[in-house]
PDB file of N, CA and C in Angstrom:
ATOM      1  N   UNK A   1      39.857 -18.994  -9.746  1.00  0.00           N
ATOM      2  CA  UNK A   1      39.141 -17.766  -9.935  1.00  0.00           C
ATOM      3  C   UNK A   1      37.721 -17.931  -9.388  1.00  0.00           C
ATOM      4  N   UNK A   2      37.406 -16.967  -8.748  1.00  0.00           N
ATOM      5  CA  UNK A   2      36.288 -17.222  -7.945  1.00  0.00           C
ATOM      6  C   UNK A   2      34.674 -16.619  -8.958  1.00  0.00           C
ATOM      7  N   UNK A   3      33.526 -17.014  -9.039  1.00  0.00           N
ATOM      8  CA  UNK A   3      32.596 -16.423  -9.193  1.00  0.00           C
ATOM      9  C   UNK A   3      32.051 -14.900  -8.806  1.00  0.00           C
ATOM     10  N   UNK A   4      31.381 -14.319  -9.993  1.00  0.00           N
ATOM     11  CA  UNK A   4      30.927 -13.089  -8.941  1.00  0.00           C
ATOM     12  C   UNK A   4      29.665 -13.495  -8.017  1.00  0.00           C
ATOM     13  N   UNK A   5      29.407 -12.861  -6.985  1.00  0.00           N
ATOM     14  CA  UNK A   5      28.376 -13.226  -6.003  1.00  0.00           C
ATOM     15  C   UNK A   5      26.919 -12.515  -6.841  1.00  0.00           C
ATOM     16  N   UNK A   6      26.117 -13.583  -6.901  1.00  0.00           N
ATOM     17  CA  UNK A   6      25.296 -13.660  -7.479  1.00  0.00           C
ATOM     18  C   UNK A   6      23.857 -12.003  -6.596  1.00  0.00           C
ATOM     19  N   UNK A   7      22.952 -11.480  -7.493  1.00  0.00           N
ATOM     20  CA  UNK A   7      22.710 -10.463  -7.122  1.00  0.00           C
ATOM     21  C   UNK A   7      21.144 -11.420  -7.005  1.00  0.00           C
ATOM     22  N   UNK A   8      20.512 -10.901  -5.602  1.00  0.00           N
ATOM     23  CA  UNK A   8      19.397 -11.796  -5.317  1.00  0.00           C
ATOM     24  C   UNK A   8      17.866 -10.693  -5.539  1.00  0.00           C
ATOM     25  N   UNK A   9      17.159 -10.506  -5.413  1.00  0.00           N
ATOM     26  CA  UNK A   9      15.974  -9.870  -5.208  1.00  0.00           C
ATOM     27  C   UNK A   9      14.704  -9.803  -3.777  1.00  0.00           C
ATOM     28  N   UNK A  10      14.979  -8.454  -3.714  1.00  0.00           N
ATOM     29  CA  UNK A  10      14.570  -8.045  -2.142  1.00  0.00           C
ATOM     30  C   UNK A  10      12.818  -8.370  -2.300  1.00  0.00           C
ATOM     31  N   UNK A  11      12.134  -9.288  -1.476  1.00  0.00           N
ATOM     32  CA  UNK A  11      10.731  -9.720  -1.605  1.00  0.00           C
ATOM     33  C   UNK A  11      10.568  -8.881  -0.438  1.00  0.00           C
ATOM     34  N   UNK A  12      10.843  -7.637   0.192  1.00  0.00           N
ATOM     35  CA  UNK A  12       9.774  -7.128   1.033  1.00  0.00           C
ATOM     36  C   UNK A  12       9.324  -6.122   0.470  1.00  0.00           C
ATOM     37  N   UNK A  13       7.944  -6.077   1.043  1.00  0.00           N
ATOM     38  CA  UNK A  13       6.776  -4.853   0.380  1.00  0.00           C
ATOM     39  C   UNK A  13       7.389  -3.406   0.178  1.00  0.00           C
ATOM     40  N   UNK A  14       7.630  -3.296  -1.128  1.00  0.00           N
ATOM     41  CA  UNK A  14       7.798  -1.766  -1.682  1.00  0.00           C
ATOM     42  C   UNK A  14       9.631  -1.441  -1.939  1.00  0.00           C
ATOM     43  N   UNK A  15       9.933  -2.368  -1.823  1.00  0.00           N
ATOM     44  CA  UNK A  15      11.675  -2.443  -2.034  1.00  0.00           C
ATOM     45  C   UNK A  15      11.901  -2.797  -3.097  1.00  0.00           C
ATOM     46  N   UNK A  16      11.843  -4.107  -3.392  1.00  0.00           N
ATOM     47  CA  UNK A  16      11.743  -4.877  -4.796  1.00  0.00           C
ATOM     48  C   UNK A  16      13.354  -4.700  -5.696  1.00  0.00           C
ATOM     49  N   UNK A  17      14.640  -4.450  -4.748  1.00  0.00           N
ATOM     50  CA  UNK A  17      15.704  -3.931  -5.446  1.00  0.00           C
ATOM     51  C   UNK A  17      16.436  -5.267  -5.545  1.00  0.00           C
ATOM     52  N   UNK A  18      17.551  -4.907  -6.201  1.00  0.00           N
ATOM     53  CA  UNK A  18      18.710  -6.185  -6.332  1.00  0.00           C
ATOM     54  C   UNK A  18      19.610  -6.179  -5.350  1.00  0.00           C
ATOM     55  N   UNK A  19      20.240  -6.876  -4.314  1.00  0.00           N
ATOM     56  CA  UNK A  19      20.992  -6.870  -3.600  1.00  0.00           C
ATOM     57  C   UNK A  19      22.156  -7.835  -3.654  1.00  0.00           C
ATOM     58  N   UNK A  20      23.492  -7.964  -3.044  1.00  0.00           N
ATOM     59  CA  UNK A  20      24.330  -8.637  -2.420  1.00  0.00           C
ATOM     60  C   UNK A  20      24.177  -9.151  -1.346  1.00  0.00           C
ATOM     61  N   UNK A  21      24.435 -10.515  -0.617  1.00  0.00           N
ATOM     62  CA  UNK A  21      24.448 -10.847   0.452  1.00  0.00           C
ATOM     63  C   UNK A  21      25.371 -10.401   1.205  1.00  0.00           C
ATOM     64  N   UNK A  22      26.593 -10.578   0.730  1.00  0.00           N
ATOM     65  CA  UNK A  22      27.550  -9.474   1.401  1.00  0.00           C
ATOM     66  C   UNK A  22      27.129  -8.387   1.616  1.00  0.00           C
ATOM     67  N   UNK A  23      26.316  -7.659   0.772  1.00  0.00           N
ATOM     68  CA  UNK A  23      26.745  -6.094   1.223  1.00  0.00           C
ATOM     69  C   UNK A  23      25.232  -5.965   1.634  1.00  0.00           C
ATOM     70  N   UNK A  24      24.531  -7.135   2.168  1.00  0.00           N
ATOM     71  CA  UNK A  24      23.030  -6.665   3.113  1.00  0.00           C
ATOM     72  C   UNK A  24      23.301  -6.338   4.351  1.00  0.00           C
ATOM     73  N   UNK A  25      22.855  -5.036   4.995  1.00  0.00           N
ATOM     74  CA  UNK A  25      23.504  -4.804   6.542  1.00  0.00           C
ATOM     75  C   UNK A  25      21.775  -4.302   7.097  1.00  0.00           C
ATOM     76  N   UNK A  26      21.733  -3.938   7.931  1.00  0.00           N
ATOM     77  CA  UNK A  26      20.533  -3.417   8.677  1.00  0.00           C
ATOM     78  C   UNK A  26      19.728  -2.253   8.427  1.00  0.00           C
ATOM     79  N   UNK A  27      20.294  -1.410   7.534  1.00  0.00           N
ATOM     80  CA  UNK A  27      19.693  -0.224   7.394  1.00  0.00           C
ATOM     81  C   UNK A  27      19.705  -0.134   5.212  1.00  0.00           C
ATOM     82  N   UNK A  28      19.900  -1.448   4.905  1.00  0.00           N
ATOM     83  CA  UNK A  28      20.185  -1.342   3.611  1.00  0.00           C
ATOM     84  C   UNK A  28      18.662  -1.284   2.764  1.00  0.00           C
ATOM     85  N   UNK A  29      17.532  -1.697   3.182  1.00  0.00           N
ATOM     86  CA  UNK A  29      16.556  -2.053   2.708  1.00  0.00           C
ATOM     87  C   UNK A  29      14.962  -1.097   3.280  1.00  0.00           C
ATOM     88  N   UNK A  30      14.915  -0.398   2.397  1.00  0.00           N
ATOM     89  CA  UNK A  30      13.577   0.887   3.143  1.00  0.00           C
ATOM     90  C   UNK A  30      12.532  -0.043   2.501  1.00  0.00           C
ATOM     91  N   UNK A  31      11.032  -0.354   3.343  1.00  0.00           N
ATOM     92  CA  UNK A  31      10.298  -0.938   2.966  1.00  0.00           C
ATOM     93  C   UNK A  31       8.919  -0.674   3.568  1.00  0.00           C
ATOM     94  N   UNK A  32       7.794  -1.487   3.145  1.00  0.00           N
ATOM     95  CA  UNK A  32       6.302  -1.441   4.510  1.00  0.00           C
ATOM     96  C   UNK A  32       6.815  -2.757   5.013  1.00  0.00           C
ATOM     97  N   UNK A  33       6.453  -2.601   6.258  1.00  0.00           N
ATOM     98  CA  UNK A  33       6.213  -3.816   6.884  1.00  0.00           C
ATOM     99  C   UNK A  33       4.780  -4.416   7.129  1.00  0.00           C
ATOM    100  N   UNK A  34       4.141  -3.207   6.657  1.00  0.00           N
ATOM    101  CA  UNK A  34       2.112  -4.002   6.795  1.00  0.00           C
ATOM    102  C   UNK A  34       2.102  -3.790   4.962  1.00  0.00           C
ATOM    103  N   UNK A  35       1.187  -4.440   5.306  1.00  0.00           N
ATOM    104  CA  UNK A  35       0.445  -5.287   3.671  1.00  0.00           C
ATOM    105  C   UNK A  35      -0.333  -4.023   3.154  1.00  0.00           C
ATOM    106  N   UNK A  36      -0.616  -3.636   1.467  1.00  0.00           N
ATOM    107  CA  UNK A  36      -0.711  -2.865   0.545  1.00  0.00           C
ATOM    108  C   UNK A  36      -2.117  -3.347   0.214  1.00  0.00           C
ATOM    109  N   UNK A  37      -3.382  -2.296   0.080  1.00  0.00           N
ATOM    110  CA  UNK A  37      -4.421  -2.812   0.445  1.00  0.00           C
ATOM    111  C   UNK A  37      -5.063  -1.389  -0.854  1.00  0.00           C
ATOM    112  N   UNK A  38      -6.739  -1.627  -1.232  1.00  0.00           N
ATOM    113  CA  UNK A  38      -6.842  -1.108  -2.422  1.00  0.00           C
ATOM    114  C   UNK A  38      -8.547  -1.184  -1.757  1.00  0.00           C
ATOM    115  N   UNK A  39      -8.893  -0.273  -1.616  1.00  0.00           N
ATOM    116  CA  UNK A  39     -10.445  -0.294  -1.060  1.00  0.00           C
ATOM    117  C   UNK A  39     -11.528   1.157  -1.773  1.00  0.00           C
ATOM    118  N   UNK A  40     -12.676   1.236  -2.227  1.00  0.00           N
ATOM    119  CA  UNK A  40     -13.057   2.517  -2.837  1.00  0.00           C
ATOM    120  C   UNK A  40     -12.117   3.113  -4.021  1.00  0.00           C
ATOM    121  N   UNK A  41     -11.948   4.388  -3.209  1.00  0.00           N
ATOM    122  CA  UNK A  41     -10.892   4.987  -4.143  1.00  0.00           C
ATOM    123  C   UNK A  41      -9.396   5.177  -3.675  1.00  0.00           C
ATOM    124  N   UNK A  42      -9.174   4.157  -2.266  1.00  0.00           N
ATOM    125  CA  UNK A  42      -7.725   4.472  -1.817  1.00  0.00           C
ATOM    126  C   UNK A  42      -7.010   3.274  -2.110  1.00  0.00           C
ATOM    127  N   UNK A  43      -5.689   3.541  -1.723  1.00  0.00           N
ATOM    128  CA  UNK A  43      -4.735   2.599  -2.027  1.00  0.00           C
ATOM    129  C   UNK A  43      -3.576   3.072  -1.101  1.00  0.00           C
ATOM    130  N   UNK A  44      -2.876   2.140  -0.358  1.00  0.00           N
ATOM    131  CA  UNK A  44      -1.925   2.291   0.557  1.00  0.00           C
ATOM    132  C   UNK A  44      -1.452   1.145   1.214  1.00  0.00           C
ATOM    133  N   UNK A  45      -0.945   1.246   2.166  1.00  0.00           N
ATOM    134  CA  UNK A  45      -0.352   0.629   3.481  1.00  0.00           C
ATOM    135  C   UNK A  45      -0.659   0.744   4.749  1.00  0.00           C
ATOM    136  N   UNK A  46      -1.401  -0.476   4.905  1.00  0.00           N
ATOM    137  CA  UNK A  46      -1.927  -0.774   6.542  1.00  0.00           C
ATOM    138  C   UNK A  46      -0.822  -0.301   7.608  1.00  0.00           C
ATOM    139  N   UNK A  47       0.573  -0.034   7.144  1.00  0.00           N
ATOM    140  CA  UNK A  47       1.713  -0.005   8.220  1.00  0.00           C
ATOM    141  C   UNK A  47       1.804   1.579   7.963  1.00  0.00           C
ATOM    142  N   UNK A  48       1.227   2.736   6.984  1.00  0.00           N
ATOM    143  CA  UNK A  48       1.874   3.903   7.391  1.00  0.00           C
ATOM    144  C   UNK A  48       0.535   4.442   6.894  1.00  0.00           C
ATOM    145  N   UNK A  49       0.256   4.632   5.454  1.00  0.00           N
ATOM    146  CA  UNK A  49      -0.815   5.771   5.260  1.00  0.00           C
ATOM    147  C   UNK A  49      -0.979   5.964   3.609  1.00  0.00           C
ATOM    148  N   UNK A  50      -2.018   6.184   3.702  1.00  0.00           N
ATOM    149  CA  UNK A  50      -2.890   5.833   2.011  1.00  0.00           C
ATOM    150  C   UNK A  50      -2.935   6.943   1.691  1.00  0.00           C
ATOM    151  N   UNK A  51      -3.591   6.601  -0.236  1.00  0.00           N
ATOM    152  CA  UNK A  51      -3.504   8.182  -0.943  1.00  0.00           C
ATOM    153  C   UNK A  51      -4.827   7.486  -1.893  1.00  0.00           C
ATOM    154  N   UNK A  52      -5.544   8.533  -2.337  1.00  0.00           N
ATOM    155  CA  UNK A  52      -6.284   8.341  -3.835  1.00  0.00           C
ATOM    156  C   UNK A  52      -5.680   8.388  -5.027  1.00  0.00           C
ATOM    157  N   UNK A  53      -4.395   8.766  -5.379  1.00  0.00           N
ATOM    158  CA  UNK A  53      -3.548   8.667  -6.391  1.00  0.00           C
ATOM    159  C   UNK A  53      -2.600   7.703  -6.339  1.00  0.00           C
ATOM    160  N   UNK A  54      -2.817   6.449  -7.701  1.00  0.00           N
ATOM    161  CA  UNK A  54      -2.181   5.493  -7.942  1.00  0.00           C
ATOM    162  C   UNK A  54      -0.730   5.971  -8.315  1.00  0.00           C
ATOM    163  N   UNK A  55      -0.180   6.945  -8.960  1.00  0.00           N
ATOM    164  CA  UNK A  55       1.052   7.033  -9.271  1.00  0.00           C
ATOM    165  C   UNK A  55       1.720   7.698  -7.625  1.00  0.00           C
ATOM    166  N   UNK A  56       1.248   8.825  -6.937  1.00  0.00           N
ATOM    167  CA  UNK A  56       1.910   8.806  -5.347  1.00  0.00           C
ATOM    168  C   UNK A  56       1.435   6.883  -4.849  1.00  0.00           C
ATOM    169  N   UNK A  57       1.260   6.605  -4.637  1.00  0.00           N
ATOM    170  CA  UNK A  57       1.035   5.327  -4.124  1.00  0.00           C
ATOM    171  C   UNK A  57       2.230   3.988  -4.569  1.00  0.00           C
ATOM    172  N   UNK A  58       2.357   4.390  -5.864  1.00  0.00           N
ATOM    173  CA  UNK A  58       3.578   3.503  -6.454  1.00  0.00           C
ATOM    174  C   UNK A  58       4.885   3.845  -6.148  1.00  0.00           C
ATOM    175  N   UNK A  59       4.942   5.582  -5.383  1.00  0.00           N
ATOM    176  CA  UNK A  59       6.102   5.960  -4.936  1.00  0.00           C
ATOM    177  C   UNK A  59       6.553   5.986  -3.706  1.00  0.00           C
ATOM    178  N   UNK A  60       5.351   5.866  -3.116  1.00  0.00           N
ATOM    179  CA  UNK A  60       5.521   5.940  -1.409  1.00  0.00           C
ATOM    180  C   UNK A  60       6.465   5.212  -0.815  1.00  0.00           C
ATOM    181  N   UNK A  61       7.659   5.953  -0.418  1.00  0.00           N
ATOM    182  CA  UNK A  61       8.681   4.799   0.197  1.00  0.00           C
ATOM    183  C   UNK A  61       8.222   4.605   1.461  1.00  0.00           C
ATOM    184  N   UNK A  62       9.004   3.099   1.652  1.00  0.00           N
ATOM    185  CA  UNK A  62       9.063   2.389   2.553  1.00  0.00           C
ATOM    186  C   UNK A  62       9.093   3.403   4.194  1.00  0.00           C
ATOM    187  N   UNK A  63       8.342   2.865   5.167  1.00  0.00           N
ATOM    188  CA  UNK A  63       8.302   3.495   6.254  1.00  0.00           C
ATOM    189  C   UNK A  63       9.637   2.595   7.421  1.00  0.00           C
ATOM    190  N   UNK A  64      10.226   1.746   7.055  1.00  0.00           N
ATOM    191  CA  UNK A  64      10.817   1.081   7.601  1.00  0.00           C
ATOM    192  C   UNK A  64      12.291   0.578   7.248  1.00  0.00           C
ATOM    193  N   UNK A  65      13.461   1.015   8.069  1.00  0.00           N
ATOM    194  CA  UNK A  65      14.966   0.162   7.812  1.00  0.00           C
ATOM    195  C   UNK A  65      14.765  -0.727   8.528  1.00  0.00           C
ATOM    196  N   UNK A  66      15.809  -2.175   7.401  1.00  0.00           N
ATOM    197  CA  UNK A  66      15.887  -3.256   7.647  1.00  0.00           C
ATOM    198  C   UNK A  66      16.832  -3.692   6.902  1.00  0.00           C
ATOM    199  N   UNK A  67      16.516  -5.441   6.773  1.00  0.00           N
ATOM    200  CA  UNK A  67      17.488  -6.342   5.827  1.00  0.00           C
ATOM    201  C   UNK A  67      16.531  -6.494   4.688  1.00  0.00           C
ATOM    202  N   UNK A  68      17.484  -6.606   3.674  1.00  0.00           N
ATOM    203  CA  UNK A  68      16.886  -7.289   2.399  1.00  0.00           C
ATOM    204  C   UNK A  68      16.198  -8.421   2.860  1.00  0.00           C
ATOM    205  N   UNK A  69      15.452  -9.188   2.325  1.00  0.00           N
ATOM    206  CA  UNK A  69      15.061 -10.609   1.750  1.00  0.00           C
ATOM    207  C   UNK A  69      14.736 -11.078   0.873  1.00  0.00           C
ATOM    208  N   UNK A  70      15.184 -12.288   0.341  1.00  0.00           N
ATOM    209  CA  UNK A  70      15.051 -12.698  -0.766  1.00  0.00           C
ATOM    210  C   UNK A  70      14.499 -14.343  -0.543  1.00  0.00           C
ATOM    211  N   UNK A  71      13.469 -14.101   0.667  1.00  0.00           N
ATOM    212  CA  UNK A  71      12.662 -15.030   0.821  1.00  0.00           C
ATOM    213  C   UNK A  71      10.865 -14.604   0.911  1.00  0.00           C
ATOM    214  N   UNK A  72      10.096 -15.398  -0.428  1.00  0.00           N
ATOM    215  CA  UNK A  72       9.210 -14.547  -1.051  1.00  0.00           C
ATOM    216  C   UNK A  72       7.437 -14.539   0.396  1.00  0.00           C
ATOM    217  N   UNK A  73       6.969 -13.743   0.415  1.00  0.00           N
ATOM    218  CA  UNK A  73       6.013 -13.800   1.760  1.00  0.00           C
ATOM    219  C   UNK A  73       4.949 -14.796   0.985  1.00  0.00           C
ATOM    220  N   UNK A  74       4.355 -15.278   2.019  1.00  0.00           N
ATOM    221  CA  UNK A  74       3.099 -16.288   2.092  1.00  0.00           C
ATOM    222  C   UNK A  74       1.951 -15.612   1.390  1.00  0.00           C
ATOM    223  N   UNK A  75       1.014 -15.770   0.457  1.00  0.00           N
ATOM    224  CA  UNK A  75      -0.248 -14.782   0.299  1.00  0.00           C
ATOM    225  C   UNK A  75      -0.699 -14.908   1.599  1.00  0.00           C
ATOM    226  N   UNK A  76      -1.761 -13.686   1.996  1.00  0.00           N
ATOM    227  CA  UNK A  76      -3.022 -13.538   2.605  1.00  0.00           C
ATOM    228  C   UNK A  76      -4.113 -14.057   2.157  1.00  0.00           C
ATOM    229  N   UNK A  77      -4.764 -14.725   2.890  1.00  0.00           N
ATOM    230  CA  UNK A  77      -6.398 -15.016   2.408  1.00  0.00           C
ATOM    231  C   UNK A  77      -7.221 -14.471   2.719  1.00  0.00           C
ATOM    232  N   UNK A  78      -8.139 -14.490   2.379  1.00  0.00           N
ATOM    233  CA  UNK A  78      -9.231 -13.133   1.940  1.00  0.00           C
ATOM    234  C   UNK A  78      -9.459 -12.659   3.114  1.00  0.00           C
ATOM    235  N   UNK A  79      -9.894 -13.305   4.024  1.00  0.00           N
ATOM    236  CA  UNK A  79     -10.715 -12.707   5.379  1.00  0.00           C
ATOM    237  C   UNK A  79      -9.509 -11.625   6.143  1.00  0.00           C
ATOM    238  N   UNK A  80      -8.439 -12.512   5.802  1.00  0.00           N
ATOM    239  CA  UNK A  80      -6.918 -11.379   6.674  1.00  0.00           C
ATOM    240  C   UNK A  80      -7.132  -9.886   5.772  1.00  0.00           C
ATOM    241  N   UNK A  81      -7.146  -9.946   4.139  1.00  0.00           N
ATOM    242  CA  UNK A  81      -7.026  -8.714   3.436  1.00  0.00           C
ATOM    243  C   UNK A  81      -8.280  -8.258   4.245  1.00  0.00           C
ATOM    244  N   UNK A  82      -9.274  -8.903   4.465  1.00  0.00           N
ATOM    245  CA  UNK A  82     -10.455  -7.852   4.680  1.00  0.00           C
ATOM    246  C   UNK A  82     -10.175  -7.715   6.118  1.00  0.00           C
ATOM    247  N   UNK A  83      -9.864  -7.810   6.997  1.00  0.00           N
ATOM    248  CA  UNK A  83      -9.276  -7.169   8.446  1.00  0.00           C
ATOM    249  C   UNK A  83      -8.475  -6.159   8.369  1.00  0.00           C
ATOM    250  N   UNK A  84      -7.520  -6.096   7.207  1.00  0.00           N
ATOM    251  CA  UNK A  84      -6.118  -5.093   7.061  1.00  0.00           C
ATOM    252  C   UNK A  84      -7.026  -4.183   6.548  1.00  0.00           C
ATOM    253  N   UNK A  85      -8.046  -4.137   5.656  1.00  0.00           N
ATOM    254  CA  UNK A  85      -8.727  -2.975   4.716  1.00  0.00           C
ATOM    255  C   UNK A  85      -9.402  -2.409   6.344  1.00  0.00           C
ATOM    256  N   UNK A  86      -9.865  -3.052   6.769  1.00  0.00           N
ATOM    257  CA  UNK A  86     -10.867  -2.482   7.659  1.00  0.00           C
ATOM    258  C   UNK A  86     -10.135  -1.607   8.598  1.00  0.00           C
ATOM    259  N   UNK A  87      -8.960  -2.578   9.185  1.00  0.00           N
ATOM    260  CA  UNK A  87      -8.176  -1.466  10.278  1.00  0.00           C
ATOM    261  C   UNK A  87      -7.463  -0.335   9.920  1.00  0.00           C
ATOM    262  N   UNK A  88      -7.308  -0.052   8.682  1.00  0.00           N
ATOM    263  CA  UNK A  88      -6.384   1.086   7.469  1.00  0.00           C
ATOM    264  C   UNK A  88      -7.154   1.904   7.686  1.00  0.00           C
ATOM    265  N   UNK A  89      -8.655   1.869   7.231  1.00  0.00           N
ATOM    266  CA  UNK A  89      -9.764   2.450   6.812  1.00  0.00           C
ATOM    267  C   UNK A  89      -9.681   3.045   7.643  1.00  0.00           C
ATOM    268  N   UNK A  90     -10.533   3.567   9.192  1.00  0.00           N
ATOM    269  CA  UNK A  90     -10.545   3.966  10.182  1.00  0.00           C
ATOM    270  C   UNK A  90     -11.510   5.006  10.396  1.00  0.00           C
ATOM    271  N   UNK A  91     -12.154   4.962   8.516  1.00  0.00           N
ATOM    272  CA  UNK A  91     -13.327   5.918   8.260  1.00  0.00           C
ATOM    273  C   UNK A  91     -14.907   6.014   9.018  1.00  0.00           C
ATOM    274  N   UNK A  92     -14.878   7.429   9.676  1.00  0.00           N
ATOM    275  CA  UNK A  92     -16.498   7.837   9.661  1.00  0.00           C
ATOM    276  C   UNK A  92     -16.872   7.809   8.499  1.00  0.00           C
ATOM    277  N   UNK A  93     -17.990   6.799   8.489  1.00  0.00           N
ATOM    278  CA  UNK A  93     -19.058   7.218   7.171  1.00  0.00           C
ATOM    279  C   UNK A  93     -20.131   8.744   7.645  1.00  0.00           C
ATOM    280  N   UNK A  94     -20.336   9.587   6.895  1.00  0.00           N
ATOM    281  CA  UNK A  94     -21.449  10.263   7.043  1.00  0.00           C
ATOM    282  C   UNK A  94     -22.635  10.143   6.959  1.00  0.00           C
ATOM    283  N   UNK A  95     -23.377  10.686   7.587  1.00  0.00           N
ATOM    284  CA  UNK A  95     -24.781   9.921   7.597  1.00  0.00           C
ATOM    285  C   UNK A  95     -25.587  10.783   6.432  1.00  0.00           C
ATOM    286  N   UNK A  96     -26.450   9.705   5.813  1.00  0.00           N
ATOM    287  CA  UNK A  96     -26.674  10.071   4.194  1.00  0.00           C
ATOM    288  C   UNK A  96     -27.680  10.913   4.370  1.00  0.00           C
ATOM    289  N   UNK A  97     -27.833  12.016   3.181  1.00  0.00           N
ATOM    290  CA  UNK A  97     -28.146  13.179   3.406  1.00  0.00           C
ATOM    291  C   UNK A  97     -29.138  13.317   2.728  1.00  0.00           C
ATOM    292  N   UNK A  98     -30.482  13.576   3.323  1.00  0.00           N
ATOM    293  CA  UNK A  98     -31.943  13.451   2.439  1.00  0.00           C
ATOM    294  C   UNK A  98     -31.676  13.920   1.067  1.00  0.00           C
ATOM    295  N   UNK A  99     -32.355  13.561   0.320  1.00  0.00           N
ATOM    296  CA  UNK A  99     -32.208  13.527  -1.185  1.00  0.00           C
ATOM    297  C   UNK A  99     -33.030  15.265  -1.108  1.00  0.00           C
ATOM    298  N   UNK A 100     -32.569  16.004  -2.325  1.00  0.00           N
ATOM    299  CA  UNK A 100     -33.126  17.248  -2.312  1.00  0.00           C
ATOM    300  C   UNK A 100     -34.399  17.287  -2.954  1.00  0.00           C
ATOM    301  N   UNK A 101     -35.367  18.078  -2.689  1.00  0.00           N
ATOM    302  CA  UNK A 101     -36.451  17.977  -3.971  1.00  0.00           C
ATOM    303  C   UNK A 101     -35.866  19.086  -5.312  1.00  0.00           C
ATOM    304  N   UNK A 102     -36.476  17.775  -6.148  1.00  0.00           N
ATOM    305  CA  UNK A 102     -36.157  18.514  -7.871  1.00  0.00           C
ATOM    306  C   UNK A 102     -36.945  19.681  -8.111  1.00  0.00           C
ATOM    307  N   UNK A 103     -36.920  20.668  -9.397  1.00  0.00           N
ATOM    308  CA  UNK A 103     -37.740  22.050  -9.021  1.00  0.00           C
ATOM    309  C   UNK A 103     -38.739  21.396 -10.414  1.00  0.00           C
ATOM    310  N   UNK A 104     -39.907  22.158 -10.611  1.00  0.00           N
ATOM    311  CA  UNK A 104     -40.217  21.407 -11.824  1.00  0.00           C
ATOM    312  C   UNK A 104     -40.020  21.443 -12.769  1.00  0.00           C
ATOM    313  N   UNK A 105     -39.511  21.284 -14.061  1.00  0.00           N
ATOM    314  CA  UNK A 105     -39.687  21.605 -15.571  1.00  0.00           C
ATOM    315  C   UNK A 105     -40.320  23.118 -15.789  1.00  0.00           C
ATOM    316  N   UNK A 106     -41.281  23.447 -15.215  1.00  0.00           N
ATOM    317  CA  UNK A 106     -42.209  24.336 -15.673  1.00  0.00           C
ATOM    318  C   UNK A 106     -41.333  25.488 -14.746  1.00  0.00           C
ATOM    319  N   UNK A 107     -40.754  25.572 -13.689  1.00  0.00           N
ATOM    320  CA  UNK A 107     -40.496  27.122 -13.406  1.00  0.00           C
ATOM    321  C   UNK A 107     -38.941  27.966 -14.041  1.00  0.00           C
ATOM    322  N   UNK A 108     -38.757  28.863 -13.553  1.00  0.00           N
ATOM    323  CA  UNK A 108     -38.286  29.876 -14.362  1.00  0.00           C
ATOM    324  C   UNK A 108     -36.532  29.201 -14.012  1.00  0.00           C
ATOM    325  N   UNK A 109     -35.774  29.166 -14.739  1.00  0.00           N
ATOM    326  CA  UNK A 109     -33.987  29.297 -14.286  1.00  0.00           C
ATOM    327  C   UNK A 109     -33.708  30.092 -13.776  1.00  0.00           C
ATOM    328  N   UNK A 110     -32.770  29.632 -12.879  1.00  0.00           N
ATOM    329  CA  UNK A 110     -32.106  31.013 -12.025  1.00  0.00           C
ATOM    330  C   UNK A 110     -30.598  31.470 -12.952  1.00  0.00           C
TER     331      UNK A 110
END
């Protein structure tokens, strides 16, 4: 009597499901293929596109078919996260906007 085939766990970004080796084929596994990055007030994926809301962000499927893996990725070290934040970003800053003058205490409310 044979064993059942043991159910492995998919380590690519944003999949995180249980799989079969048998039944892993090419289109079984929706995932990012760029790294998940958290800067200001955004949060997203260097490989498709960010949001300011943490719960859309936890849902965002995968931009990519593939294979499972259940071989776990290397960390990044800092200087790589800070290249991925930077190239995500892609932001104009605006140029800061003279401070207004205050009115005084003493005149009337509008």
């Amino acid at each position: 009597m044979s064993q059942p085939e043991e159910e492995l766990l998919c380590y690519n970004a944003g999949c995180g499901m249980k799989f079969k080796e048998s039944e892993n084929t090419e289109g079984s596994c929706r995932y990012h293929p760029g790294h998940h990055f958290f800067h200001d007030a955004y949060k997203g994926w260097t490989c498709c596109r960010k949001s300011i809301d943490f719960t859309e962000f936890l849902n965002m499927k995968g931009c990519t078919l593939g294979f499972h893996s259940n071989v776990k990725p290397p960390e990044l070290e800092k200087k790589q996260k800070t290249e991925l934040i930077e190239a995500a970003n892609n932001v104009v800053s605006r140029p800061a906007r003279a401070a207004m003058k205050r009115p005084s205490p003493d005149e009337k409310m509008v």
